[in-house]
Protein backbone atom coordinates (compact mmCIF):
# COMPACT_ATOMS: atom_id res chain seq x y z
CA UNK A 1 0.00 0.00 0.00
CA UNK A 2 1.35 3.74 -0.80
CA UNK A 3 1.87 5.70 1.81
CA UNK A 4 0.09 9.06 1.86
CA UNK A 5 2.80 11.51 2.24
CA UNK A 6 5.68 10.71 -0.15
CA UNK A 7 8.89 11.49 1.77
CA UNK A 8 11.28 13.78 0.23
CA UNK A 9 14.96 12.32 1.34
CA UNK A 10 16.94 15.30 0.30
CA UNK A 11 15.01 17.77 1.97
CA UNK A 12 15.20 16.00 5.05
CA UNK A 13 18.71 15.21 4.72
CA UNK A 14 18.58 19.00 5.35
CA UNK A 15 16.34 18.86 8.12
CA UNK A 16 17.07 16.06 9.98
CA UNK A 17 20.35 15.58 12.35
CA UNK A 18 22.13 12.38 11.08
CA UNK A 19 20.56 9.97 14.18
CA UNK A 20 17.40 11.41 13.29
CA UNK A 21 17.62 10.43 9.33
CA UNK A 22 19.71 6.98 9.99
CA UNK A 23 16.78 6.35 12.26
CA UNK A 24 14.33 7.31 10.35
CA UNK A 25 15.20 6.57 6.53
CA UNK A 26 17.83 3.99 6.88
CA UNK A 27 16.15 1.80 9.81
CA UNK A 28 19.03 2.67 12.07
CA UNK A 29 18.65 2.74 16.14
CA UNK A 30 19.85 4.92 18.86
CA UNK A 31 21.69 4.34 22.46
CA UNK A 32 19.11 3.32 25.37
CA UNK A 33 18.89 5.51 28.14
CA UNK A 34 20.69 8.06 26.36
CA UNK A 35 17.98 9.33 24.19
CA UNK A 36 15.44 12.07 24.68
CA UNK A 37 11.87 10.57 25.56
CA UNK A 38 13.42 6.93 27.41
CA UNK A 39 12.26 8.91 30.47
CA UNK A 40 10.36 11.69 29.67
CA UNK A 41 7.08 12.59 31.73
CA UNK A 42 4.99 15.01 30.73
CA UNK A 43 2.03 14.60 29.17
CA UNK A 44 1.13 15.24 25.82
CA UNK A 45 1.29 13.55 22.31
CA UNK A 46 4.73 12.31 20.61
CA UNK A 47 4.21 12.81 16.52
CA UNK A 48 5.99 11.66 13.55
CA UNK A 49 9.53 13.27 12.92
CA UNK A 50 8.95 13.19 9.15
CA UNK A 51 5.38 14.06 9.07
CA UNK A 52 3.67 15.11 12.20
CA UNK A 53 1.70 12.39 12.43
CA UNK A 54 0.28 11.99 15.51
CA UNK A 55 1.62 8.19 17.02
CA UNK A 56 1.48 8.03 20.22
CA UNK A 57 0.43 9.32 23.83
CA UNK A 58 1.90 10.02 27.29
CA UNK A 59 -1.31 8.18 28.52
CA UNK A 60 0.33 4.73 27.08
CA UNK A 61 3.84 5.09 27.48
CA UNK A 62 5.29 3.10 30.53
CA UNK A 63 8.87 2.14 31.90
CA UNK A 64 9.97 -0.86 30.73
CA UNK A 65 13.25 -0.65 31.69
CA UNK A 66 14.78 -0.84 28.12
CA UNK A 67 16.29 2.79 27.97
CA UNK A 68 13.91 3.41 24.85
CA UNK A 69 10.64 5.11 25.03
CA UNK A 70 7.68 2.47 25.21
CA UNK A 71 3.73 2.57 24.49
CA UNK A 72 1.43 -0.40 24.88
CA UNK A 73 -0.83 1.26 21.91
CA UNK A 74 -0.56 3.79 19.43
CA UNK A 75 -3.22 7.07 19.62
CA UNK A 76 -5.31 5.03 16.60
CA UNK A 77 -5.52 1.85 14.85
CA UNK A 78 -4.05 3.12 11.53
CA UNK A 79 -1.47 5.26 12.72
CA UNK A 80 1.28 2.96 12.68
CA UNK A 81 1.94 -0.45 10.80
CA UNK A 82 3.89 -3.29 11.39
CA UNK A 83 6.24 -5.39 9.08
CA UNK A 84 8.08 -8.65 9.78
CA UNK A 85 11.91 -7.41 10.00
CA UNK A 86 14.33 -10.66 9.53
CA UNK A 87 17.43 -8.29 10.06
CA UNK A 88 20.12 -9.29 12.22
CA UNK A 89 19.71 -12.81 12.22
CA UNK A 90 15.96 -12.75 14.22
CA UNK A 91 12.44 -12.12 13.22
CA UNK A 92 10.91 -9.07 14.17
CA UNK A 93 8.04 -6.80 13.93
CA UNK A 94 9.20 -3.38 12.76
CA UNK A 95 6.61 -0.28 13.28
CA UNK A 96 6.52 2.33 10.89
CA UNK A 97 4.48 5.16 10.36
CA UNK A 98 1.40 4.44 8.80
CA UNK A 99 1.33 8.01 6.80
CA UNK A 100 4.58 7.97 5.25
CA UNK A 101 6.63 4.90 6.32
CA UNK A 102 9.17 6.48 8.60
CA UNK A 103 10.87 4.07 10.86
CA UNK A 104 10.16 4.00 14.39
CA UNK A 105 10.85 1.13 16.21
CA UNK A 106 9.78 -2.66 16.82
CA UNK A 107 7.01 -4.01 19.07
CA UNK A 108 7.21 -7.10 21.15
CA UNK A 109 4.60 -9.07 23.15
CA UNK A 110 6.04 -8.79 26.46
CA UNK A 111 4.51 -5.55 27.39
CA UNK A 112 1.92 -4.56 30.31
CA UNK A 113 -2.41 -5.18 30.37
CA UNK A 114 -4.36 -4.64 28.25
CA UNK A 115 -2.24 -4.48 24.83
CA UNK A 116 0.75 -6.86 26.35
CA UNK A 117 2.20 -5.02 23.65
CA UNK A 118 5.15 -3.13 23.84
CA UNK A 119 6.11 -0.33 21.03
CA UNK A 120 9.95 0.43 21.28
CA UNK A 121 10.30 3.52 19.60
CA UNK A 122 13.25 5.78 19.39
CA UNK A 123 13.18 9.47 20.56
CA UNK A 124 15.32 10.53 17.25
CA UNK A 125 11.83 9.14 15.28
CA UNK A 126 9.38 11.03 17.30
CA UNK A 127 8.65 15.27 18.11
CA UNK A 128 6.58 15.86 21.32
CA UNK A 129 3.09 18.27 21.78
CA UNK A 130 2.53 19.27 25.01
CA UNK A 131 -0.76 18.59 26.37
């Protein structure tokens, strides 16, 4: 499926610091516990880097001790989706955003009630609005 919002790599090659576009274009990770929103409190909603999108909320993100900002559900349905990643000799499920395919992380099934789901994103994929 296309995503709606067509990504233009050279202007965000401008934009973008280069942990920010290796995480974002080029499926690349940052440090734990060394990143922005691993332990960031305040409420509000964390968006798309690329697009604004809005992903996720303060009201879902927990501690899971990982050093990476985690989310047992995104703010919708539809906005993220999740691909099998077979990189680095395992299988996992990638999450990317649903409007224009930025990477953001992977989710695993060891996360708290009611989702058990838990959406390891990295802070160099996300901006944050205040509540």
């Amino acid at each position: 499926m296309p995503y709606r919002i067509k990504l233009n790599r050279e202007a965000l090659k401008e934009t973008l610091t280069p942990l920010e576009y290796s995480v974002c274009l080029n499926h690349g990770t940052e440090a734990p516990f060394q990143n922005e929103f691993w332990n960031h409190k305040t409420e509000g909603i964390y968006h798309c880097k690329c697009c604004d999108t809005p992903l996720f909320s303060s009201e879902t993100k927990f501690d899971s001790g990982t050093g990476w900002p985690s989310y047992f559900k995104p703010v919708s349905d539809d906005a993220v989706e999740e691909i099998e990643d077979a990189s680095l000799g395992m299988v996992r499920t990638e999450v990317r955003c649903a409007a224009c395919g930025s990477h953001l992380g992977h989710v695993f099934p060891d996360g708290p009630a009611p989702t058990h789901l838990r959406y390891c994103i990295n802070s160099a994929s996300l901006n944050f609005e205040p509540k």
